[in-house]
Every structure is written in C-alpha cells, then in structure tokens.
C-alpha atoms as a PDB file:
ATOM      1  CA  UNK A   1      11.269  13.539  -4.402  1.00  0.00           C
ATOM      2  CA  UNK A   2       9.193  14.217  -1.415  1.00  0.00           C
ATOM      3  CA  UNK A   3      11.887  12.979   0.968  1.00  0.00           C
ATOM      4  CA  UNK A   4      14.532  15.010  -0.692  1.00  0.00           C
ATOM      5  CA  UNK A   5      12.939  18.201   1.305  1.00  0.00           C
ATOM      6  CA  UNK A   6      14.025  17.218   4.942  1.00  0.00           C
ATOM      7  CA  UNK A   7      17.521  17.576   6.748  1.00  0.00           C
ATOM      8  CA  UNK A   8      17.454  13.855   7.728  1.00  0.00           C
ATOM      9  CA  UNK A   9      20.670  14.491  10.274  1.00  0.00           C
ATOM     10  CA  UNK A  10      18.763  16.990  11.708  1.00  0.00           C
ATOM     11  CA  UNK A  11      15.285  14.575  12.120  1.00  0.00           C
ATOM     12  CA  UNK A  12      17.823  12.107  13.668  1.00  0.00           C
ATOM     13  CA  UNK A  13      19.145  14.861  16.271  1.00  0.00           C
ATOM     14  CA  UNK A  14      16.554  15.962  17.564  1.00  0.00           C
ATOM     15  CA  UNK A  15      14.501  12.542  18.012  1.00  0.00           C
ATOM     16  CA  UNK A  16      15.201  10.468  21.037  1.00  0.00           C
ATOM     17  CA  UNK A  17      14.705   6.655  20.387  1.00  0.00           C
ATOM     18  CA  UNK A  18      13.712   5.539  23.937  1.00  0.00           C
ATOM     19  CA  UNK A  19      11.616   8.397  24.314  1.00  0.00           C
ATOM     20  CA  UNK A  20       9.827   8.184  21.190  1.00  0.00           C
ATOM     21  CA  UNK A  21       9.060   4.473  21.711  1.00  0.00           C
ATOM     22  CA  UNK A  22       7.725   5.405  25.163  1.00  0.00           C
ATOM     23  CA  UNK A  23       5.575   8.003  24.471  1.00  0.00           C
ATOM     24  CA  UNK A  24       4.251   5.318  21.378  1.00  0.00           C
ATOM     25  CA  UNK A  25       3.374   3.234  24.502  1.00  0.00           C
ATOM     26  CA  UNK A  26       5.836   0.870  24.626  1.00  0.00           C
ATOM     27  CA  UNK A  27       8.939  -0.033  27.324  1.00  0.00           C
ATOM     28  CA  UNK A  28      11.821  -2.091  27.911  1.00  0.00           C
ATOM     29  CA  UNK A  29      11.205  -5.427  29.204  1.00  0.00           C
ATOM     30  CA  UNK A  30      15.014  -5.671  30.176  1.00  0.00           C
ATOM     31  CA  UNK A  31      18.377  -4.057  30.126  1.00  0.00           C
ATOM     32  CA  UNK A  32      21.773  -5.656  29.092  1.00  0.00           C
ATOM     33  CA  UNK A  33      24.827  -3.283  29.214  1.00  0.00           C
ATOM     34  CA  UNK A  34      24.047   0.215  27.143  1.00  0.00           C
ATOM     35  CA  UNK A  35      21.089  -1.640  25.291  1.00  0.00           C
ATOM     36  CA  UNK A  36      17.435  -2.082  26.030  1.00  0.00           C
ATOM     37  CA  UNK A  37      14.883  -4.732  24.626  1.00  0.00           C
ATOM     38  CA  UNK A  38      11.444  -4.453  23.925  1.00  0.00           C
ATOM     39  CA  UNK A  39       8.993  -7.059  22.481  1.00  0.00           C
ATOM     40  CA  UNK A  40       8.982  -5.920  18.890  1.00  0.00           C
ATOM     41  CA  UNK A  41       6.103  -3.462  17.969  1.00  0.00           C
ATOM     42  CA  UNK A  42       6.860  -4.093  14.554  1.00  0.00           C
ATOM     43  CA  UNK A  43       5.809  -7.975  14.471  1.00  0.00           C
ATOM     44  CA  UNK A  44       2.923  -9.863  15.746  1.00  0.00           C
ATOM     45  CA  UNK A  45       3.296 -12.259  18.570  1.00  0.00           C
ATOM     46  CA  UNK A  46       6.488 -11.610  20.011  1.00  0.00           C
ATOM     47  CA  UNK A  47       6.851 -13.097  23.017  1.00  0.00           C
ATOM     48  CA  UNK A  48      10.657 -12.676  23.874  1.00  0.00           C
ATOM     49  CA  UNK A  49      12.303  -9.207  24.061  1.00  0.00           C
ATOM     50  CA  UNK A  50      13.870  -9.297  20.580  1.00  0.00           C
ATOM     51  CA  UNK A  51      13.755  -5.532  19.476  1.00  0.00           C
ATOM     52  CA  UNK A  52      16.892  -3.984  20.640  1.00  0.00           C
ATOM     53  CA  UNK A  53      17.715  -0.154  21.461  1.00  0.00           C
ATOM     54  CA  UNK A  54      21.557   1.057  21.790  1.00  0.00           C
ATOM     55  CA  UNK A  55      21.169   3.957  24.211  1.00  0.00           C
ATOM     56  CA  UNK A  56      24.592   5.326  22.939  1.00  0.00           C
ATOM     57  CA  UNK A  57      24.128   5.054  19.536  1.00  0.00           C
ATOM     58  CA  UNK A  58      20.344   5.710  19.086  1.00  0.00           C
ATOM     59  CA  UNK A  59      20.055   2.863  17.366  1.00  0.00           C
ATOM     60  CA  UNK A  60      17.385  -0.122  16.803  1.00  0.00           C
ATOM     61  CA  UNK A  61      17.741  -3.952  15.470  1.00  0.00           C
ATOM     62  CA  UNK A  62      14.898  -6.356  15.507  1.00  0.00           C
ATOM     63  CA  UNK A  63      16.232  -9.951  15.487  1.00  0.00           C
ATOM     64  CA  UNK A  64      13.260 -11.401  14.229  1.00  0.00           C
ATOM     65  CA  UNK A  65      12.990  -9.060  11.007  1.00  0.00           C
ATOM     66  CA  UNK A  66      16.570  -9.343  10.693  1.00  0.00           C
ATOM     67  CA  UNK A  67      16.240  -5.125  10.167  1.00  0.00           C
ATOM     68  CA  UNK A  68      17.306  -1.790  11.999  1.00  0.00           C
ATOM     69  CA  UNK A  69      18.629   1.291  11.644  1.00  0.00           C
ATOM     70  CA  UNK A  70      17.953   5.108  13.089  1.00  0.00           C
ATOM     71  CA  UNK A  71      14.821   6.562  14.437  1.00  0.00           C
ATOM     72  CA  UNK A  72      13.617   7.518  10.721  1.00  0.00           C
ATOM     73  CA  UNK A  73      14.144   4.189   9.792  1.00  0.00           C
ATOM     74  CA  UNK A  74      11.900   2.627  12.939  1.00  0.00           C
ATOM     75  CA  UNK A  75       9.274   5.451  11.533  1.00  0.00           C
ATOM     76  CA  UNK A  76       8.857   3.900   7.759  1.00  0.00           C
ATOM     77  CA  UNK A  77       8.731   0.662   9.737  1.00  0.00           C
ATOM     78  CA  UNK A  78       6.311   1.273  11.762  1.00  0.00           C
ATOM     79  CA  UNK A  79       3.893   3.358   9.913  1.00  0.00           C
ATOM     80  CA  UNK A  80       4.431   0.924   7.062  1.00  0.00           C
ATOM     81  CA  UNK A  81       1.578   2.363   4.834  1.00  0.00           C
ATOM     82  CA  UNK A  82       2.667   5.938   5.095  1.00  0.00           C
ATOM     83  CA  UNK A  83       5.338   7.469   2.403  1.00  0.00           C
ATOM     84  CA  UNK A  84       8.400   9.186   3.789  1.00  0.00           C
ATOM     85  CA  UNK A  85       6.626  12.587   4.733  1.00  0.00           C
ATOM     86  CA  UNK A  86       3.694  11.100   5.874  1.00  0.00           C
ATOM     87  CA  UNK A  87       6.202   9.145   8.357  1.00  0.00           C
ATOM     88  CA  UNK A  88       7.775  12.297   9.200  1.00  0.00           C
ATOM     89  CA  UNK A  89       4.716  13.807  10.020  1.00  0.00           C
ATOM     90  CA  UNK A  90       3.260  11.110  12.405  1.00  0.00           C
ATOM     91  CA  UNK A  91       7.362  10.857  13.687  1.00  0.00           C
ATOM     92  CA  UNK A  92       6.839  14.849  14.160  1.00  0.00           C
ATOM     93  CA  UNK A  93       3.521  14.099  16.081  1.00  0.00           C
ATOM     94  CA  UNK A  94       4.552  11.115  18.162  1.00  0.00           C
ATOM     95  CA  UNK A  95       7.222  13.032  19.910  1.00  0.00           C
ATOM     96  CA  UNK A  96       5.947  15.867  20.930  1.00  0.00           C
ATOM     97  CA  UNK A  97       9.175  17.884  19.892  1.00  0.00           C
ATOM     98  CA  UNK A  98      10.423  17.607  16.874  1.00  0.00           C
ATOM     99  CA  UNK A  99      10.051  20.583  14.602  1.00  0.00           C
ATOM    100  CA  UNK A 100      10.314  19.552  10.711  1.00  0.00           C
ATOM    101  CA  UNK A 101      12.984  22.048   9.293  1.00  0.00           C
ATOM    102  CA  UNK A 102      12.481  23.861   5.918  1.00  0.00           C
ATOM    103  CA  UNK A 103      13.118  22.941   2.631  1.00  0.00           C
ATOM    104  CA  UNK A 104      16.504  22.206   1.555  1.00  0.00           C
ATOM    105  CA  UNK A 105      18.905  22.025  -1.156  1.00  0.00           C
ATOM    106  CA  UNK A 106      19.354  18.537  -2.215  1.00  0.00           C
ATOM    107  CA  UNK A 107      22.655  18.389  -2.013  1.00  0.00           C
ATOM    108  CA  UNK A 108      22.469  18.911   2.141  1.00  0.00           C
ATOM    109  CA  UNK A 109      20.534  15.513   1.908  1.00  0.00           C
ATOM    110  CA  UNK A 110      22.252  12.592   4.218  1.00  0.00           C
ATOM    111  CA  UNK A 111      19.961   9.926   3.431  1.00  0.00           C
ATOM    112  CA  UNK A 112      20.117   6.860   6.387  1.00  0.00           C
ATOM    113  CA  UNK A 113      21.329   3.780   5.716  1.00  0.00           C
ATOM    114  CA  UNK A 114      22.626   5.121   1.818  1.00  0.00           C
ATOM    115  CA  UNK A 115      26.149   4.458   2.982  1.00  0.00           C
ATOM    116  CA  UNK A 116      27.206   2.072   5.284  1.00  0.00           C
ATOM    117  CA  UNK A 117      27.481   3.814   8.863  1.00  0.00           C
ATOM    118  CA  UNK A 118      30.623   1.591   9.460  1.00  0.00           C
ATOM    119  CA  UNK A 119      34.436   1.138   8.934  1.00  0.00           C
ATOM    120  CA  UNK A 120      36.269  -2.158   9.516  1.00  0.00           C
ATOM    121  CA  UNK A 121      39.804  -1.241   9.932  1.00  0.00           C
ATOM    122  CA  UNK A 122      40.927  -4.909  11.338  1.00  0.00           C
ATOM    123  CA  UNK A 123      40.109  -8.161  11.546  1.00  0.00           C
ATOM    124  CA  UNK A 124      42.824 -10.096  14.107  1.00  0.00           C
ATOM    125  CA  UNK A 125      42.485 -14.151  13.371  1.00  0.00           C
ATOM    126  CA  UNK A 126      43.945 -14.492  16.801  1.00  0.00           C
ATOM    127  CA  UNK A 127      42.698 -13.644  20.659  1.00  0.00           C
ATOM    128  CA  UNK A 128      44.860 -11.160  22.203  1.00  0.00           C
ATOM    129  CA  UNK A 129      42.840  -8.730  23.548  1.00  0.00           C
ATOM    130  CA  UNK A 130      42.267  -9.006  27.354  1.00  0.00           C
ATOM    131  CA  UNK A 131      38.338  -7.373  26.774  1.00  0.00           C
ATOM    132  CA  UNK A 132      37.724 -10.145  24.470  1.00  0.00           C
ATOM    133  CA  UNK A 133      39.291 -13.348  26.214  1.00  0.00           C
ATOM    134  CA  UNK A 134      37.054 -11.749  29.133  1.00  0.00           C
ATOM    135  CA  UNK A 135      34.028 -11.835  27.401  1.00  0.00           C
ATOM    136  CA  UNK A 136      34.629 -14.775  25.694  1.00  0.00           C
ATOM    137  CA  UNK A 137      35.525 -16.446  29.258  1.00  0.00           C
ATOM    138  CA  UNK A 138      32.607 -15.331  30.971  1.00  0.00           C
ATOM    139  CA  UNK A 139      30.472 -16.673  28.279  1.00  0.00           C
ATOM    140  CA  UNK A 140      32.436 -20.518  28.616  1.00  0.00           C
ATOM    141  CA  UNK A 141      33.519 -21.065  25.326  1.00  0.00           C
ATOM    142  CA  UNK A 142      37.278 -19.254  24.793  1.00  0.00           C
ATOM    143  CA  UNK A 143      38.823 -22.280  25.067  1.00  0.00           C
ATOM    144  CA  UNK A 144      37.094 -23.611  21.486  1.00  0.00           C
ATOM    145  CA  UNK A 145      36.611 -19.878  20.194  1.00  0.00           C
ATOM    146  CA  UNK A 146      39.832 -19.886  18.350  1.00  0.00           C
ATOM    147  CA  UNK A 147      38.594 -21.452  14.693  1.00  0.00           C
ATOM    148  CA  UNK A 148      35.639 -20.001  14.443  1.00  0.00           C
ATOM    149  CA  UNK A 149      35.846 -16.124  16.469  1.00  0.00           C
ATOM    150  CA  UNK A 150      37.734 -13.300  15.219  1.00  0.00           C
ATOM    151  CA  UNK A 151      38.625  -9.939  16.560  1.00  0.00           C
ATOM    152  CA  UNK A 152      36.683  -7.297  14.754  1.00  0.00           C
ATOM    153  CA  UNK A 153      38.047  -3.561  15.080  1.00  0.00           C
ATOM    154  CA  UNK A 154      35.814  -0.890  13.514  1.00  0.00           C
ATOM    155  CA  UNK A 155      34.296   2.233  13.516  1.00  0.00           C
ATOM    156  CA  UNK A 156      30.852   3.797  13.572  1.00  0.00           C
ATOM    157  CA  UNK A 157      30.093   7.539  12.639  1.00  0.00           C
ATOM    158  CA  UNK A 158      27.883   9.201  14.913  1.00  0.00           C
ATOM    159  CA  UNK A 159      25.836  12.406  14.559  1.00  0.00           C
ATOM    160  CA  UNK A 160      28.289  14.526  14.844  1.00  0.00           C
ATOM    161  CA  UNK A 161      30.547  13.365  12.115  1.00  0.00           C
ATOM    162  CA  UNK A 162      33.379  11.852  14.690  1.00  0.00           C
ATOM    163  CA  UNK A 163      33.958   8.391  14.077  1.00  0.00           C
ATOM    164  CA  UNK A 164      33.175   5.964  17.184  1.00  0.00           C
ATOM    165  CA  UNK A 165      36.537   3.310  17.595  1.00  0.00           C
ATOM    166  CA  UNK A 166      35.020  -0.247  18.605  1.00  0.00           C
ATOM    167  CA  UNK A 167      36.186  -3.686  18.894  1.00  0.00           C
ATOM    168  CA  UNK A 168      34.252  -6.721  19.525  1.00  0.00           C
ATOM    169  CA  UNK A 169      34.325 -10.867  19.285  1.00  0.00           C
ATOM    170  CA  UNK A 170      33.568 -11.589  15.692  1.00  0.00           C
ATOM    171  CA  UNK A 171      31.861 -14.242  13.104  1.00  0.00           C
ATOM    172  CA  UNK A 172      31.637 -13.600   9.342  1.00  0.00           C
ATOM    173  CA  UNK A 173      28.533 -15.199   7.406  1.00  0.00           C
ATOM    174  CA  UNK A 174      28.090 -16.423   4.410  1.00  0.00           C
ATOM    175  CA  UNK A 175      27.224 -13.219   2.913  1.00  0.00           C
ATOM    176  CA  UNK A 176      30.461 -11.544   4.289  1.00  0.00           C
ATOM    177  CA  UNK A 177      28.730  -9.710   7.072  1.00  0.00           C
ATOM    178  CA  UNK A 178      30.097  -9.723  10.818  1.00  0.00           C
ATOM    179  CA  UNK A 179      28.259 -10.928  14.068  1.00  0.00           C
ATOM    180  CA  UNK A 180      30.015  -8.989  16.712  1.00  0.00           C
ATOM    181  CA  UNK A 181      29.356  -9.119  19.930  1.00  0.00           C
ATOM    182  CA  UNK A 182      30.830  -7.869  23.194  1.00  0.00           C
ATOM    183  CA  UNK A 183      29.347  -7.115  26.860  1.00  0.00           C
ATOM    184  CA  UNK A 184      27.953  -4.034  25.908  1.00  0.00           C
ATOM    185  CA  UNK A 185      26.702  -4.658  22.733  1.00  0.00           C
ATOM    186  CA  UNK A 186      25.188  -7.611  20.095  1.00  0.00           C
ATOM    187  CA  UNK A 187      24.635  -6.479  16.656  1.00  0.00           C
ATOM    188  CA  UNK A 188      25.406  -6.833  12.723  1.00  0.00           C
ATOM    189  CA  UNK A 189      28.028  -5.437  10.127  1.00  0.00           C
ATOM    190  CA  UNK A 190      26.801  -5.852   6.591  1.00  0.00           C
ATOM    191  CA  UNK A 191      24.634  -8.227   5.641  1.00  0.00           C
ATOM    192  CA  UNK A 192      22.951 -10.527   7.710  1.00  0.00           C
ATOM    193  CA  UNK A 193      22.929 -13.994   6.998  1.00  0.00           C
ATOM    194  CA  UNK A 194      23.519 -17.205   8.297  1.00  0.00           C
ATOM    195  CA  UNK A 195      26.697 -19.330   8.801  1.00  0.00           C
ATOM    196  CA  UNK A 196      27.651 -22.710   7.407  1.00  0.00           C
ATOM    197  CA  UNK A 197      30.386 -24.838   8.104  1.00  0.00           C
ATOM    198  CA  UNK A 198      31.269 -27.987   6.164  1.00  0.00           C
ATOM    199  CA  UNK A 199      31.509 -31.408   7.733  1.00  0.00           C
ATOM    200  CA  UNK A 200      29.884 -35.219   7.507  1.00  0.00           C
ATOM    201  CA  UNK A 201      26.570 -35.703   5.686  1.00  0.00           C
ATOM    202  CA  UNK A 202      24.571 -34.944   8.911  1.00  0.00           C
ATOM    203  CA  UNK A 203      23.259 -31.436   9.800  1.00  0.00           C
ATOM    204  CA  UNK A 204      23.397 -29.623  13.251  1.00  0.00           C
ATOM    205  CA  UNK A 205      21.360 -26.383  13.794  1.00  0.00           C
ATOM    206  CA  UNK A 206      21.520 -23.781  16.304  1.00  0.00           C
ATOM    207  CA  UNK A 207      20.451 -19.966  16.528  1.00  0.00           C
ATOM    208  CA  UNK A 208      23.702 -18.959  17.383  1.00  0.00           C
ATOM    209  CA  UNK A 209      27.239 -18.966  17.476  1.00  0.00           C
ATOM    210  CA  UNK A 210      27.589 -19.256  20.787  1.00  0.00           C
ATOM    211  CA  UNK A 211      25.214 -22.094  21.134  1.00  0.00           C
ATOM    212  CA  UNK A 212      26.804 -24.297  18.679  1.00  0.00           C
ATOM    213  CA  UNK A 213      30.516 -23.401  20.769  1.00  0.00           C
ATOM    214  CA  UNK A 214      29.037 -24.670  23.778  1.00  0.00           C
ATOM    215  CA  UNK A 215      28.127 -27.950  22.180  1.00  0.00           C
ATOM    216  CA  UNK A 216      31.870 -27.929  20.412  1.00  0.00           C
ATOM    217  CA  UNK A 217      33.093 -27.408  23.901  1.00  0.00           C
ATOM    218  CA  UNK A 218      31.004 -30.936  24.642  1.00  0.00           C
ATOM    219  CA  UNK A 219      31.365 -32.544  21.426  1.00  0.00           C
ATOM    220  CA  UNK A 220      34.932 -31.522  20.915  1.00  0.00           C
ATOM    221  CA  UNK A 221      35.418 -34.734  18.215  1.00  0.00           C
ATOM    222  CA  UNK A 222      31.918 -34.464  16.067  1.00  0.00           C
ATOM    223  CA  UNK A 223      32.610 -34.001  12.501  1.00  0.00           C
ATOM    224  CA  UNK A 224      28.474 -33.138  11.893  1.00  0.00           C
ATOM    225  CA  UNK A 225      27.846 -30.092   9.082  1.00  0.00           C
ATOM    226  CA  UNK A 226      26.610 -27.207  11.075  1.00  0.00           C
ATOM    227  CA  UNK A 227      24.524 -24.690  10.099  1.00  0.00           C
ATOM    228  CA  UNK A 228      24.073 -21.226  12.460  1.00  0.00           C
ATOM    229  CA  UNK A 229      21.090 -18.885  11.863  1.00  0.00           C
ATOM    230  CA  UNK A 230      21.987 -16.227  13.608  1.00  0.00           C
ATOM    231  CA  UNK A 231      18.571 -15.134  13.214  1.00  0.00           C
ATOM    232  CA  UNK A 232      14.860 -17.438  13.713  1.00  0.00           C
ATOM    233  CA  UNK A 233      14.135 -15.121  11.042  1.00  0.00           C
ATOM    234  CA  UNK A 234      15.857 -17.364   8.330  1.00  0.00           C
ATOM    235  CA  UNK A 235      14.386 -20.339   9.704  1.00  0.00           C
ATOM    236  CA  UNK A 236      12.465 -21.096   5.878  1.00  0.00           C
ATOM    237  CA  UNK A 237      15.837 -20.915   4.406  1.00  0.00           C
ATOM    238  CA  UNK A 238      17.533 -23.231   6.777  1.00  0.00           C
ATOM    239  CA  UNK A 239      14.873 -25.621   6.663  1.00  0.00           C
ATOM    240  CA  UNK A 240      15.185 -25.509   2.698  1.00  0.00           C
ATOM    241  CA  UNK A 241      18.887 -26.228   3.006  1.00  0.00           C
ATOM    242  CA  UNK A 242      18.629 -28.908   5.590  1.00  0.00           C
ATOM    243  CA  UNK A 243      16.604 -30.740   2.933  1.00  0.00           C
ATOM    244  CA  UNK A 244      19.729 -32.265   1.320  1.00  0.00           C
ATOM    245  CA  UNK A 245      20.893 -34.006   4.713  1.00  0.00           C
ATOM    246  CA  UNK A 246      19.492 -37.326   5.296  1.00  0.00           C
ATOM    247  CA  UNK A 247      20.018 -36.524   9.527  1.00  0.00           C
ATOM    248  CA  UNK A 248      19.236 -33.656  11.168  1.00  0.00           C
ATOM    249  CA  UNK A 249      19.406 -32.336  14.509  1.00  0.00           C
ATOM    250  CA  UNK A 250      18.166 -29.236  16.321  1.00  0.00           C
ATOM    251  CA  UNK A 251      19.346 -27.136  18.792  1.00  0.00           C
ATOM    252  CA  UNK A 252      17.007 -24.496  19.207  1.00  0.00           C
ATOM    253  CA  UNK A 253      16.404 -22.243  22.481  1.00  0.00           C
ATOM    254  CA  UNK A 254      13.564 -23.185  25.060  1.00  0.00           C
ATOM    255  CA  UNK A 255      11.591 -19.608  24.623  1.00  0.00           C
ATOM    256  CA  UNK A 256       8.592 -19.632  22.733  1.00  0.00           C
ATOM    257  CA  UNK A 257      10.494 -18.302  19.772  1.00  0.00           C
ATOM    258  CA  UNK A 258      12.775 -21.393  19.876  1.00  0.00           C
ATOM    259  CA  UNK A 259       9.813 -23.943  20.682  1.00  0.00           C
ATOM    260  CA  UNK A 260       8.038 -22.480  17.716  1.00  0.00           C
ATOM    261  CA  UNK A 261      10.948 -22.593  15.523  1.00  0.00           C
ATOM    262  CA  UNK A 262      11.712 -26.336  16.669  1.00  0.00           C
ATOM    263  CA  UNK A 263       7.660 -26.924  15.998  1.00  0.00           C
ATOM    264  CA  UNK A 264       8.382 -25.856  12.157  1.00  0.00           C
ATOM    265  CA  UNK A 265      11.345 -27.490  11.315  1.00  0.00           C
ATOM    266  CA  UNK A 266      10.055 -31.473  12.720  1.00  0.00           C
ATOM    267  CA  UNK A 267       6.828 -30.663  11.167  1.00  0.00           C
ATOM    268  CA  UNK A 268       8.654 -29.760   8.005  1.00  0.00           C
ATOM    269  CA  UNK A 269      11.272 -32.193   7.952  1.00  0.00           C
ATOM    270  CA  UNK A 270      10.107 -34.853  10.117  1.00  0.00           C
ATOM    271  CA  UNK A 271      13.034 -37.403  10.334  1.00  0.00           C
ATOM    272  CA  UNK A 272      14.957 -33.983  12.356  1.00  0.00           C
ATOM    273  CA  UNK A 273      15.394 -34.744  16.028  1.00  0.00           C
ATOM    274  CA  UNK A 274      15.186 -32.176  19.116  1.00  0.00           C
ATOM    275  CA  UNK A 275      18.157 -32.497  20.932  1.00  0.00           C
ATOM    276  CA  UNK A 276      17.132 -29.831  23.299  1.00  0.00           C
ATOM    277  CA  UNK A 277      17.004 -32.095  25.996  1.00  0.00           C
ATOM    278  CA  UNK A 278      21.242 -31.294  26.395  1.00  0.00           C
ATOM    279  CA  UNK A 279      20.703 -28.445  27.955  1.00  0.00           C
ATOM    280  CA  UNK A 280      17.257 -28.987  29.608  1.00  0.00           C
ATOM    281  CA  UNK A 281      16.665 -26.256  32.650  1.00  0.00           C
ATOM    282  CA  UNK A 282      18.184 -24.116  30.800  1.00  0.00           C
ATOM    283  CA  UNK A 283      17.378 -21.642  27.907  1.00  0.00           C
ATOM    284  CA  UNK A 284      20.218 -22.292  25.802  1.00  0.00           C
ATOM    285  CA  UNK A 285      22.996 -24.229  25.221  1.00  0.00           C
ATOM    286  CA  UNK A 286      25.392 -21.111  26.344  1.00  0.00           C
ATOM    287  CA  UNK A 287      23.426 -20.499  29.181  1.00  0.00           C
ATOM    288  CA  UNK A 288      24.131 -23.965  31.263  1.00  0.00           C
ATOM    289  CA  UNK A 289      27.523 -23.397  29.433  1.00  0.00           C
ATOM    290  CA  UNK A 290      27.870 -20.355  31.755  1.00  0.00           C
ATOM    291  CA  UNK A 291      26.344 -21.776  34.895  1.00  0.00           C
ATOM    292  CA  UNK A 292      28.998 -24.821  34.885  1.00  0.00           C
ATOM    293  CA  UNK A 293      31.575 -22.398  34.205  1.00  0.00           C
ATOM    294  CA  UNK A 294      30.334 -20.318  37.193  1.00  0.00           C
ATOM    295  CA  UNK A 295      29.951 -23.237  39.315  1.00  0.00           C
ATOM    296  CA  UNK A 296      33.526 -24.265  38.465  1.00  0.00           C
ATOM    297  CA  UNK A 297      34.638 -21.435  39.311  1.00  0.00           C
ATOM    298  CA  UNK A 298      33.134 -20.837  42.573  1.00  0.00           C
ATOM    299  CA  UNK A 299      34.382 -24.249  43.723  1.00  0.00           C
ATOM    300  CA  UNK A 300      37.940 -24.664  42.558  1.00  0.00           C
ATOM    301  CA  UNK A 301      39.041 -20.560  41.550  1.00  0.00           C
ATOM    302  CA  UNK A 302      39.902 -19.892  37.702  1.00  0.00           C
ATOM    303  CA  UNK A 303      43.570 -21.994  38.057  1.00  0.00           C
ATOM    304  CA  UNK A 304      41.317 -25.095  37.768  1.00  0.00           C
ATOM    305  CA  UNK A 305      39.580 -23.300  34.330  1.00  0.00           C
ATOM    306  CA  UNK A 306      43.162 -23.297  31.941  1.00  0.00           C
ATOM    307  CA  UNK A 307      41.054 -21.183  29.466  1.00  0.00           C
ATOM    308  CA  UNK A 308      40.134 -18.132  31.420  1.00  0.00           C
ATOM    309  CA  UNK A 309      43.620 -18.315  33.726  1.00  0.00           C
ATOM    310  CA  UNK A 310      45.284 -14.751  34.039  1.00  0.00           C
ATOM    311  CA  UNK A 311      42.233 -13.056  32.279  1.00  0.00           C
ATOM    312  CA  UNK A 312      40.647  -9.913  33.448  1.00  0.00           C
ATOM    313  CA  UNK A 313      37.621  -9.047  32.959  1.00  0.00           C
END
C-alpha cells in the first residue's frame, strides 16, 4: 500500500499541530490549561469551540465527531476526499516545512492510532489524591463524586518512545472507555460512548458527568434513570433509547449546541420536558454549581464547605 511508503513517526515530528491549523487559517477561540479550542473546521456550523488541541501532546479531539488523534489523522480528516498520500502531500504543502522522507521498509511502519497510544495501570474506586479532591472541589461536586468518579492512573507514549505518567478524575461508559478529566486536560480512553445508570421508569439527560453531579448534589434523593452523553454527538442514539421511558427530562447546556440538541429531542419525543430553567443564567448545570460554591466560599471560608475542608489545590 501507498501509505506503507512514509515514516509516519517522522510526519508526526516534524508537523506542529497549532501551527499547521494556523497557517490553514484557523485560531483558538480560547485557552483552558495546556489545551486550545477552535470551532471545528471539520463540521459545519459550529458555533461553540468544540475542537480541542493538547499543546503537550500534539494532539486533537473534536467533541462533536466524537474523533481525534495526531496531526496525520486531522489530515485524512480534513482533506476527506484525498487517499493517504494525497493527504500527505497537501499536509506537506500546508506547512510549509515538512519534507516527505523516502521510501521505507515496511517493517519501520508505526501506523497512528493501530495500537492504542495508552496504558491504564490503575483504577483507585476511592478519592485520595489531593490533585483530584482539588479539582473535583473546585468544580462543586466532590462531596457526591464518590459513586460515580474514579481515579484513573495511566500512561501515554509520546514521540520519543518514553511513556508520559498521568492521573486524572475518571468515568467508565458503557463501552468500557474512560472520561478523564483534570485541570489541565478533558479527553477519552477507549471508546467513546455514553453512560447509563439504572433507576425508576423516568429518564434524566445531561451532556455530562459533571452536569448530572451538580443536579445529584441538588437532588440528592431522586431515584430517576439517567442517561449521560458525554458527547451531543450521540444525541440520535439517546433519543432512540429514551423512547422506552414514558417521562423524560432534559438537561442540556444553554449554547447553541445545547439549544439545538434540546430543539431535537422535544421535537422528537414531545412529552420530554426542558428543565433548563434550574440553572438559568448560567451555561450549565456545573457552572452555577461552581459560582455557589465560589460564593460560599468567599463569604464563610472553606470550614463552612465540609467537602473541600483541608484540600489543596
């Protein structure tokens, strides 16, 4: 094959995400930690920054595909029409730099994505670890975290064949993948999917995990079934699966992503109810999570929060 003639690590080494995207006309809309987010280039219409960049790691996740992976994955992507050396080629003219190395033996080849990139050594059921309670504190929801959040300790390889040791809060879906998130980074391990948990015969749904915390953190004692995207882009499926529940009620964010999201679903199923209002003013659920939490704080100092006491950040 074709693709079998490039040194792929090499491609990846010598290509600089950021760069490449910026020189294809497009730049971060905003920064969070090591990671930058664009409006996807790779979708139509998106009007919230969901196409993420990790700076460190060079690499890309676009939460409405539900996809991402290294620069010569974002290439195939976005020259969808091309095969692999045609990508190369336009990758090769895009930035400027790269210089396409000769043919190669075969058995050089390190094709992307053939293996995962990742090693779970741990999963913790408890929360011990002072990063974690901190992040989980600052986002309101510790205190409720315990059931549902893990701690996930694993590894990613980098370019240079060293293996990268990470932790990070942690949510396995249905399809035994990981959410993991931390302050510095939000991403996936394994297969994406979404999350259900089992209760009455009436269906709450939310986008994430950490909107459907902040409403256990206010509805410690409802029993509802709950069912977590963790992506809009398996809102078809979770409107197919909400079809069995005879109540249904949505918890979607105010962007246009969640409005449109919220749209489908009561057009859909039209018995479903917006219960956005909870958290009107505010984006998401989390978010006026966080700004009680901060305005507890600023009043009363964290003795009066028992969930974040003696945490550091």
């Amino acid at each position: 094959m074709e693709e079998n003639r490039f040194d792929l690590k090499e491609i990846r080494e010598q290509t600089d995400l950021v760069s490449l995207l910026s020189k294809l006309g497009f730049e971060p809309l905003k920064r969070s930690g090591g990671e930058l987010f664009y409006l996807s280039m790779l979708r139509e219409n998106d009007t919230a920054p969901s196409f993420c960049v990790n700076e460190k790691l060079g690499l890309w996740y676009d939460h409405g595909l539900a996809k991402g992976g290294t620069v010569i994955d974002f290439a195939l992507a976005y020259w969808p029409g091309c095969d692999f050396r045609e990508a190369m080629g336009k990758l090769n003219e895009a930035s400027g730099s790269l210089q396409l190395p000769p043919p190669i033996r075969p058995a050089q080849m390190e094709m992307p994505l053939r293996h995962p990139s990742y090693q779970i050594r741990e999963i913790r059921e408890s929360i011990g670890n002072p990063a974690i309670s901190a992040y989980l504190s600052q986002r309101g929801i510790l205190e409720v975290a315990g059931p549902f959040i893990k701690e996930v300790y694993y590894t990613i390889k980098k370019e240079n064949g060293r293996r990268m040791e990470l932790f990070a809060a942690g949510w396995q879906t249905d399809l035994g993948g990981w959410e993991v998130r931390n302050s510095h980074f939000k991403g996936c391990l394994g297969k994406k999917s979404m999350r259900f948990i089992n209760g009455e015969n009436r269906l709450a749904v939310f986008e994430g995990m950490m909107d459907f915390l902040s409403w256990k953190l206010e509805h410690p004692g409802d029993a509802a079934s709950v069912l977590v995207l963790n992506s809009v882009a398996f809102l078809k499926p979770a409107m197919r699966f909400a079809q069995g529940y005879s109540a249904v009620e949505l918890f979607f964010d105010h962007d246009p992503s969640g409005k449109k999201a919220s749209g489908e679903f009561l057009k859909n199923l039209p018995w479903a109810a917006d219960r956005s209002e909870l958290y009107e003013g505010f984006n998401d659920y989390n978010e006026k999570i966080q700004h009680m939490t901060g305005k507890r704080m600023s009043c009363g100092g964290e003795e009066q929060i028992p969930a974040i006491k003696g945490k550091q950040r």
